[in-house]
N, C-alpha and C. Protein backbone atom coordinates (compact mmCIF):
# COMPACT_ATOMS: atom_id res chain seq x y z
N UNK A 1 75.33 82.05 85.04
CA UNK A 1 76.25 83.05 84.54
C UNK A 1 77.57 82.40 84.17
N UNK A 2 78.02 82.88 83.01
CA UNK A 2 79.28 81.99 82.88
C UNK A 2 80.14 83.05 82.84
N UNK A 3 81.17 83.06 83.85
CA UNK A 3 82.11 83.50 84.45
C UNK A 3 83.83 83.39 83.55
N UNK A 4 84.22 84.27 83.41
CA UNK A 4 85.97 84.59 82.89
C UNK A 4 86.75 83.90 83.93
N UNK A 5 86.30 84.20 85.29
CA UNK A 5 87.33 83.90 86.39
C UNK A 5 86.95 83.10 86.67
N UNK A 6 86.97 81.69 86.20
CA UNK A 6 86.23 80.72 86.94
C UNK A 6 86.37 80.27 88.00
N UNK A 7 87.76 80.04 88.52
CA UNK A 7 88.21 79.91 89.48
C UNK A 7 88.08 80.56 90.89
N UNK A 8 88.26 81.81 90.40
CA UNK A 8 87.94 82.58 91.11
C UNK A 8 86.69 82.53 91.91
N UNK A 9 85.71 82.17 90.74
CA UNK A 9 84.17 82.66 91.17
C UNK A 9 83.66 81.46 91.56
N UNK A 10 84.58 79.79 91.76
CA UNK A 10 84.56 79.16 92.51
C UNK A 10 84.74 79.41 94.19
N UNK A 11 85.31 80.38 94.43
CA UNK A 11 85.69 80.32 96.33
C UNK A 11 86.91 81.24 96.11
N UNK A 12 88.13 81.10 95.12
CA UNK A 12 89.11 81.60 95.15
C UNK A 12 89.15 82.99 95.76
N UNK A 13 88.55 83.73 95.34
CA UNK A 13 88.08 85.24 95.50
C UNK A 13 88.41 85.66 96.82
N UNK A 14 87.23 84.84 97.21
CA UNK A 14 87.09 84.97 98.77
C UNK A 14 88.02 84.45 99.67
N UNK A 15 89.10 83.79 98.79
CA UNK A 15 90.44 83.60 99.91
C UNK A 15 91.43 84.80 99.70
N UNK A 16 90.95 85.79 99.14
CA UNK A 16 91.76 87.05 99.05
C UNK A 16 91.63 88.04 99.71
N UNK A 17 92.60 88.75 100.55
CA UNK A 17 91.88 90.02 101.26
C UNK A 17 91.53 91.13 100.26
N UNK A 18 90.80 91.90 100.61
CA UNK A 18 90.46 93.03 100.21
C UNK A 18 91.18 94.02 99.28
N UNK A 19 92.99 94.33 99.52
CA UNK A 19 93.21 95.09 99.28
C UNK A 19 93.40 94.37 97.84
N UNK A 20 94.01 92.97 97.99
CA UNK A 20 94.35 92.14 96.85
C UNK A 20 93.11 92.21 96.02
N UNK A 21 92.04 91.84 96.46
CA UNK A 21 90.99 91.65 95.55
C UNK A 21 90.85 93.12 94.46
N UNK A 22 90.82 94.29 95.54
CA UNK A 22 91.05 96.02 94.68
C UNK A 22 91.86 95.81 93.98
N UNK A 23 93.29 95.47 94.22
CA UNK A 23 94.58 95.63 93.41
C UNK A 23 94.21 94.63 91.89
N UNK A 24 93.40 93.63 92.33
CA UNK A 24 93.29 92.99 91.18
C UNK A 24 92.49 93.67 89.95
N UNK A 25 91.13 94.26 90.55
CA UNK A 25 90.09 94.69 90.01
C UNK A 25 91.31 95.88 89.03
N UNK A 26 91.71 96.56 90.02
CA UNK A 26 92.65 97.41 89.34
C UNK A 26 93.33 97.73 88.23
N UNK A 27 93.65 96.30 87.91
CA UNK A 27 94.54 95.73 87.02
C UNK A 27 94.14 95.76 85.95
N UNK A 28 92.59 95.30 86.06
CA UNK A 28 91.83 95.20 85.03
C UNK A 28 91.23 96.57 84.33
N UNK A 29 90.84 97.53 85.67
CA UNK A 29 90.74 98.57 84.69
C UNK A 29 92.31 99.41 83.92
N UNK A 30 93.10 99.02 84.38
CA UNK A 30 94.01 99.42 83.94
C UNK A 30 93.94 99.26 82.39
N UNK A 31 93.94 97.54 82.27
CA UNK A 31 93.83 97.18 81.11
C UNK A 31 92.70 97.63 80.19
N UNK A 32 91.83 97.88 80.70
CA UNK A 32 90.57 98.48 79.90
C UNK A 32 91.21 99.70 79.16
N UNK A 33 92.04 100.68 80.35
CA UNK A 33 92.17 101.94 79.92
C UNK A 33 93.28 101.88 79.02
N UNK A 34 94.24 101.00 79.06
CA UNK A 34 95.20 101.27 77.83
C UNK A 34 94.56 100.62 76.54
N UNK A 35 93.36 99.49 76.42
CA UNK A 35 93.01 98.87 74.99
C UNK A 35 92.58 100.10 74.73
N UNK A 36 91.82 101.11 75.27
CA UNK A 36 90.92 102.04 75.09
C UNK A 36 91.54 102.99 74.33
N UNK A 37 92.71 103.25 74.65
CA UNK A 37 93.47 104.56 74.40
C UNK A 37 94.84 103.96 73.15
N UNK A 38 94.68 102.72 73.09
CA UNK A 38 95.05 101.94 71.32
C UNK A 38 94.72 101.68 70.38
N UNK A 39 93.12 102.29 70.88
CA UNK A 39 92.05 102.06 69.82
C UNK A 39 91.58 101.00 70.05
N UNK A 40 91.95 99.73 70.68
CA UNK A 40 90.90 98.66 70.82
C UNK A 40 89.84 98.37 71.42
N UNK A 41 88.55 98.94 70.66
CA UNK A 41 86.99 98.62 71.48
C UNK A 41 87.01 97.60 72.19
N UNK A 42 87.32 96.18 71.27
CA UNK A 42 86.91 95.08 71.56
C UNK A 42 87.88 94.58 73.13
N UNK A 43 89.22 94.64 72.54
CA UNK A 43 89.53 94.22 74.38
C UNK A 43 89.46 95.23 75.38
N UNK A 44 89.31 96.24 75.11
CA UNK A 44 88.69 97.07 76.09
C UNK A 44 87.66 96.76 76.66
N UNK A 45 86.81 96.22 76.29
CA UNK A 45 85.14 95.99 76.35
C UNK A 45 85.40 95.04 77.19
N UNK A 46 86.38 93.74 76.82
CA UNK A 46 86.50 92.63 77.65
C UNK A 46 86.98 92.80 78.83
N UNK A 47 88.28 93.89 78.77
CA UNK A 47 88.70 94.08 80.11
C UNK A 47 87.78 94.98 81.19
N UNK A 48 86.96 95.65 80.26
CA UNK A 48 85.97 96.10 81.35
C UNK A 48 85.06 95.25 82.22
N UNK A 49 84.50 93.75 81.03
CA UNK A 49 83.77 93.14 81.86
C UNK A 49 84.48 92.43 82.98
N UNK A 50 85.73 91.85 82.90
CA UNK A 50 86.50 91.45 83.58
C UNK A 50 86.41 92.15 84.70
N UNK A 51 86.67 93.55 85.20
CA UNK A 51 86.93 94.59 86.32
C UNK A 51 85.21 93.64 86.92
N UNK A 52 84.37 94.16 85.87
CA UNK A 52 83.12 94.28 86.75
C UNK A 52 82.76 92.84 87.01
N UNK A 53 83.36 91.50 86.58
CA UNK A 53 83.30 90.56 86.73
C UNK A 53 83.80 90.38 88.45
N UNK A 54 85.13 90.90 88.59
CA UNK A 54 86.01 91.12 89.77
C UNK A 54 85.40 91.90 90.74
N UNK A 55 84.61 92.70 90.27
CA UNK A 55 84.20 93.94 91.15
C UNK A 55 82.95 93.07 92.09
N UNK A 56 81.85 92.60 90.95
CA UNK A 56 80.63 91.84 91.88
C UNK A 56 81.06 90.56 92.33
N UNK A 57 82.26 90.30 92.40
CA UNK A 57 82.75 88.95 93.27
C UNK A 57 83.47 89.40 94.49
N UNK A 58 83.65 90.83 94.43
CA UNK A 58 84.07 91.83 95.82
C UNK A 58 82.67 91.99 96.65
N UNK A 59 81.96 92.31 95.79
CA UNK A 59 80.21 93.13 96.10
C UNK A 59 79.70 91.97 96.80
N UNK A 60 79.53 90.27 96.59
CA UNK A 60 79.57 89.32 97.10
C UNK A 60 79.94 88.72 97.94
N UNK A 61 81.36 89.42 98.29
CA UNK A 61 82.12 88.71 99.57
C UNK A 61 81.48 89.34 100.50
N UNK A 62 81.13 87.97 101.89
CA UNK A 62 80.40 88.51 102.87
C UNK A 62 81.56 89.21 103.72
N UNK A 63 82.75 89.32 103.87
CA UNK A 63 83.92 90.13 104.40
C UNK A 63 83.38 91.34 104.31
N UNK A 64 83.07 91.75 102.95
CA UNK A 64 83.43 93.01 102.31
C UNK A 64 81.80 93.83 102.53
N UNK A 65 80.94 92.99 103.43
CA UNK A 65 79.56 93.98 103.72
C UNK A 65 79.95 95.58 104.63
N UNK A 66 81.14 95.30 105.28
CA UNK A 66 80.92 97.21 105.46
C UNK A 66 81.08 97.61 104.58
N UNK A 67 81.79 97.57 103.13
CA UNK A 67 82.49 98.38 102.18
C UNK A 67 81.17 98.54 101.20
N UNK A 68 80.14 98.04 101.09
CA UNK A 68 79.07 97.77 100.31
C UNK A 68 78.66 98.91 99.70
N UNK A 69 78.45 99.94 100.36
CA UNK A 69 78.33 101.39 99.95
C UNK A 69 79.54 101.61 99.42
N UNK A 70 80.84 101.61 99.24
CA UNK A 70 81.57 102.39 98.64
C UNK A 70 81.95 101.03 97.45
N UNK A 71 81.34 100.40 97.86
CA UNK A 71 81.91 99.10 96.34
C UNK A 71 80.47 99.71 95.57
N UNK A 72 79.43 99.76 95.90
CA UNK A 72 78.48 99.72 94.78
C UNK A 72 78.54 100.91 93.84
N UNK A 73 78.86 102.20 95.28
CA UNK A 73 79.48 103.49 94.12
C UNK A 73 80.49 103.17 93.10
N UNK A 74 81.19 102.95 93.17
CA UNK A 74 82.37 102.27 92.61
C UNK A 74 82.03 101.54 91.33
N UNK A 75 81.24 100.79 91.22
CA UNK A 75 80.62 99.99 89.68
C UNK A 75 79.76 100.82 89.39
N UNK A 76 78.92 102.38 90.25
CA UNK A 76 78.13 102.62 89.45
C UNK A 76 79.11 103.79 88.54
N UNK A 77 80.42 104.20 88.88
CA UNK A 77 81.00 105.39 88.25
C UNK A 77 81.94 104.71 87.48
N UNK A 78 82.42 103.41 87.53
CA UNK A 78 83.05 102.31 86.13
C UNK A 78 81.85 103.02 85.24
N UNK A 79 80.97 102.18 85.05
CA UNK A 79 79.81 102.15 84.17
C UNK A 79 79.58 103.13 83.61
N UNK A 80 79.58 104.43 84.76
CA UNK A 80 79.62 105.75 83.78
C UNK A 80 80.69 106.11 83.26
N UNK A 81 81.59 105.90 83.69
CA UNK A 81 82.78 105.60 82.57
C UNK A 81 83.28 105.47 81.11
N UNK A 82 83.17 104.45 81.49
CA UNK A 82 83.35 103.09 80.21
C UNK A 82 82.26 103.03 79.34
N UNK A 83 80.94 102.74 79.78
CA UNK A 83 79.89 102.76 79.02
C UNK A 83 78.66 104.08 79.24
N UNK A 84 78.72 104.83 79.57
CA UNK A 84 78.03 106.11 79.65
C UNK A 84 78.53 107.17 79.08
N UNK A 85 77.92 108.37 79.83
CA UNK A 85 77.91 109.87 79.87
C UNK A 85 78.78 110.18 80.55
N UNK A 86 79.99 109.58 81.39
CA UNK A 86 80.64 110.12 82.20
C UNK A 86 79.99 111.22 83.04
N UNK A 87 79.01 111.34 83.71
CA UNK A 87 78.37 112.49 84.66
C UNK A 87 79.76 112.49 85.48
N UNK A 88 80.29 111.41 85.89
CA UNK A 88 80.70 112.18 87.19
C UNK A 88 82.06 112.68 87.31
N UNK A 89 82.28 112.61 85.41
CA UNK A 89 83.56 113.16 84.75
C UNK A 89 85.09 112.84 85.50
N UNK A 90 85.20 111.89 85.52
CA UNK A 90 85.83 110.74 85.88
C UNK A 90 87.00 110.79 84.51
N UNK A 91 88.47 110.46 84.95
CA UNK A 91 89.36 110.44 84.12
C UNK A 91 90.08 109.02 83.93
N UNK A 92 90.54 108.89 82.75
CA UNK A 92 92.02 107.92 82.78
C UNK A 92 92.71 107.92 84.20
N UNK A 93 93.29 109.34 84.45
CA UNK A 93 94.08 109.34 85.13
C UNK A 93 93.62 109.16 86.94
N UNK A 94 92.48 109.66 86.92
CA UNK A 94 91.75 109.42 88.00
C UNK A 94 91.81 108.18 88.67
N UNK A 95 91.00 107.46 87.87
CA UNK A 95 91.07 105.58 88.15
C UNK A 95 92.65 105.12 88.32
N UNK A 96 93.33 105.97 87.40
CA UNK A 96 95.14 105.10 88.36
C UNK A 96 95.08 105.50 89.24
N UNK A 97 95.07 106.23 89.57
CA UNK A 97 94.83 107.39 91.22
C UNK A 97 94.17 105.98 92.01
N UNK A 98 92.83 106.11 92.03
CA UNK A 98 91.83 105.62 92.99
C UNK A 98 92.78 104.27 93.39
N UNK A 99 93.19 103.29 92.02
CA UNK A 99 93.69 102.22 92.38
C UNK A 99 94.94 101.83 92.50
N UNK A 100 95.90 102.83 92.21
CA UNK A 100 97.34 103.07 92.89
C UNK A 100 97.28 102.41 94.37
N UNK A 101 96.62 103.36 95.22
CA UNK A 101 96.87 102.67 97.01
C UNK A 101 96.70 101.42 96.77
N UNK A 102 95.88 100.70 96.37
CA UNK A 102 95.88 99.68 96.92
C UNK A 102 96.85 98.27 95.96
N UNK A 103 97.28 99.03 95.43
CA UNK A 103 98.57 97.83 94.28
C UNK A 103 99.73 98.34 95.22
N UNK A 104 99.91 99.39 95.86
CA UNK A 104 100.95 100.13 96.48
C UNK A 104 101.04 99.17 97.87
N UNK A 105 99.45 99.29 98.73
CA UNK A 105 99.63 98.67 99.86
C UNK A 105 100.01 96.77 99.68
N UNK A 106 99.58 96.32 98.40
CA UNK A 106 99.64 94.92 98.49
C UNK A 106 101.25 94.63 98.21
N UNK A 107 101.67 95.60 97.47
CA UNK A 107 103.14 95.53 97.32
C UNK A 107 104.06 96.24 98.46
N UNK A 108 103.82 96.49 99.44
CA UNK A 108 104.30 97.23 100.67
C UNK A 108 104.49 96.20 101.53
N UNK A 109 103.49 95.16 101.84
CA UNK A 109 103.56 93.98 102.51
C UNK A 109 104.37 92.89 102.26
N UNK A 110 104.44 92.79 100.76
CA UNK A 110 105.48 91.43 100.37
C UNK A 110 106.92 91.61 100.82
């Protein structure tokens, strides 16, 4: 698999806690959601794979096996998102929501 984050998906990842690793993923959908809403398919598309690039390098960390159930929900309602039917009618504004706490808690600590 050839990887965006390379670094990352060397070990880096996994020297991150949790909330950092969310806050990051975060970031990315962030970015998805504003190419999206500028009209840009194309870096939208990228920043999506990016999230989900970030997301299964969360899904991977052996830290992160209690969270396993709520990480896998989690990429399966991106997906419906971004690339689906939205079933589970999921918003823009929603996803800042979900990933607010945790850019909030990583910035609470510094």
């Amino acid at each position: 698999m050839a990887y965006q984050h390379k670094q990352l998906a060397a070990g880096r990842w996994q020297g991150l806690d949790f909330l950092e690793q969310m806050a990051n993923i975060g970031s990315e959908v962030r970015r998805t959601i504003n190419w999206k809403n500028k009209g840009h398919k194309e870096y939208s598309r990228l920043a999506f794979e990016r999230a989900l690039e970030l997301l299964d390098l969360t899904i991977a960390d052996r830290k992160n096996k209690k969270r396993l159930k709520e990480l896998l929900r989690l990429r399966e309602a991106l997906a419906d998102f971004f690339a689906f039917d939205n079933i589970y009618k999921s918003t823009d504004q929603s996803w800042q929501n979900y990933f607010y706490g945790f850019n909030f808690a990583c910035q609470a600590r510094s």
